[in-house]
Protein backbone atom coordinates (compact mmCIF):
# COMPACT_ATOMS: atom_id res chain seq x y z
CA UNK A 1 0.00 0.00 0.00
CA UNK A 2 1.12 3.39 -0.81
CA UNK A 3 -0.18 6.35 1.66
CA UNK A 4 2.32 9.44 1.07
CA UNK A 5 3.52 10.28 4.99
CA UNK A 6 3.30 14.36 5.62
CA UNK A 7 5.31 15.63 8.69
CA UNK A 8 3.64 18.02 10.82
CA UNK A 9 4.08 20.45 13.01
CA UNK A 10 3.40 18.72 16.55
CA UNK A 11 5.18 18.13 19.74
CA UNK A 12 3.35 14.61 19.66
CA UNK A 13 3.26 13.90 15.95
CA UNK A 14 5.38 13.26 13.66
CA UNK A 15 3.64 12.55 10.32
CA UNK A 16 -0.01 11.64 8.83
CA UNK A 17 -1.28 9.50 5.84
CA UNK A 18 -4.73 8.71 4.74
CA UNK A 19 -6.21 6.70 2.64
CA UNK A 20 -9.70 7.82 1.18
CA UNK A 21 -9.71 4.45 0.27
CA UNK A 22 -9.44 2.01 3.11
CA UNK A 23 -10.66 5.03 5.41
CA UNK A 24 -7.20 4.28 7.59
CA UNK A 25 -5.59 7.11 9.31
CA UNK A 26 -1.47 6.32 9.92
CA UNK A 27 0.34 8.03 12.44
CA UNK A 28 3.57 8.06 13.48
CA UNK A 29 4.71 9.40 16.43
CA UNK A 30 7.85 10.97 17.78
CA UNK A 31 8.66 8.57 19.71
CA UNK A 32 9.12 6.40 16.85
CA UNK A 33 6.03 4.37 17.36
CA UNK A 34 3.45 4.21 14.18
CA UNK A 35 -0.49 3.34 14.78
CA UNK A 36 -3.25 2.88 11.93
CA UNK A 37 -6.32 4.11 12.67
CA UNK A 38 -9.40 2.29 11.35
CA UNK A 39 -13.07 4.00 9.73
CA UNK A 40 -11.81 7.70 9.93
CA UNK A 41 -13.67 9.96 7.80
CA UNK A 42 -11.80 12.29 5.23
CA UNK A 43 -13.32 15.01 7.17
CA UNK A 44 -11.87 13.83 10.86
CA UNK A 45 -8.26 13.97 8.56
CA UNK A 46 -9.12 17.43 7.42
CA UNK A 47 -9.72 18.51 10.66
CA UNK A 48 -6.63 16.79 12.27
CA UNK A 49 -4.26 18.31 9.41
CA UNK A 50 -5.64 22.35 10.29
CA UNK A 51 -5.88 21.84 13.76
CA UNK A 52 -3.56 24.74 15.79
CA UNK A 53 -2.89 21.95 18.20
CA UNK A 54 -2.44 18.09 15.98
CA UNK A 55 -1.91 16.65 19.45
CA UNK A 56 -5.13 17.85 21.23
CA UNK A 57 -7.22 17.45 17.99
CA UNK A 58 -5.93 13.95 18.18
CA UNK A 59 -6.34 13.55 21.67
CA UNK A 60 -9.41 14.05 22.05
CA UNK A 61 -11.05 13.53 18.34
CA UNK A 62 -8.91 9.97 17.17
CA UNK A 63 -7.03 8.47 20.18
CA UNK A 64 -9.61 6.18 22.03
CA UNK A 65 -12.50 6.79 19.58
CA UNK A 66 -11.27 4.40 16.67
CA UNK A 67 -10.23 1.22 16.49
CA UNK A 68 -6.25 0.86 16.08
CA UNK A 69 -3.01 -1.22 16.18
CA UNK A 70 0.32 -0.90 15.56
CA UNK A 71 1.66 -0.73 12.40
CA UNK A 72 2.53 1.02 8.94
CA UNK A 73 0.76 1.93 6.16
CA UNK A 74 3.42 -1.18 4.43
CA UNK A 75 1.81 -3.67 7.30
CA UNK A 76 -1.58 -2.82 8.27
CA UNK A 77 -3.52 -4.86 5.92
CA UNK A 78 -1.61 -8.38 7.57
CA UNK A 79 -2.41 -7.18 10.88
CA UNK A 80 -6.00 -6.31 11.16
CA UNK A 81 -8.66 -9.03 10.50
């Protein structure tokens, strides 16, 4: 799978991807670790990538609202059944 990484300005997170395909939302964070989001809208993305704070839109918007593992936009699609 190809989703195109952007880095952001965040003291939490380090890049976003989306695909309007799969509806998967791919962070990765500073500390290295990456996460795939599952059934986020292209709106909730929208609204992540203007938010003046990434890390408190994602805090309280993404975080413990959607389901999620860890993993890459590369491995995703083996882990999640």
């Amino acid at each position: 799978m190809s989703v195109q990484m952007q880095y952001v300005q965040s003291s939490n997170l380090e890049a976003v991807g989306y695909s309007r395909k799969t509806e998967r939302l791919y962070i990765q964070f500073k500390s290295g670790a990456e996460w795939v989001y599952n059934g986020v809208s292209f709106t909730v993305y929208q609204n992540l990538m203007s938010a003046p704070s990434k890390g408190k839109y994602f805090y309280y918007n993404i975080r413990d609202i959607y389901a999620a593992w860890e993993g890459s936009p590369d491995t995703d699609d083996e882990l999640f059944i």
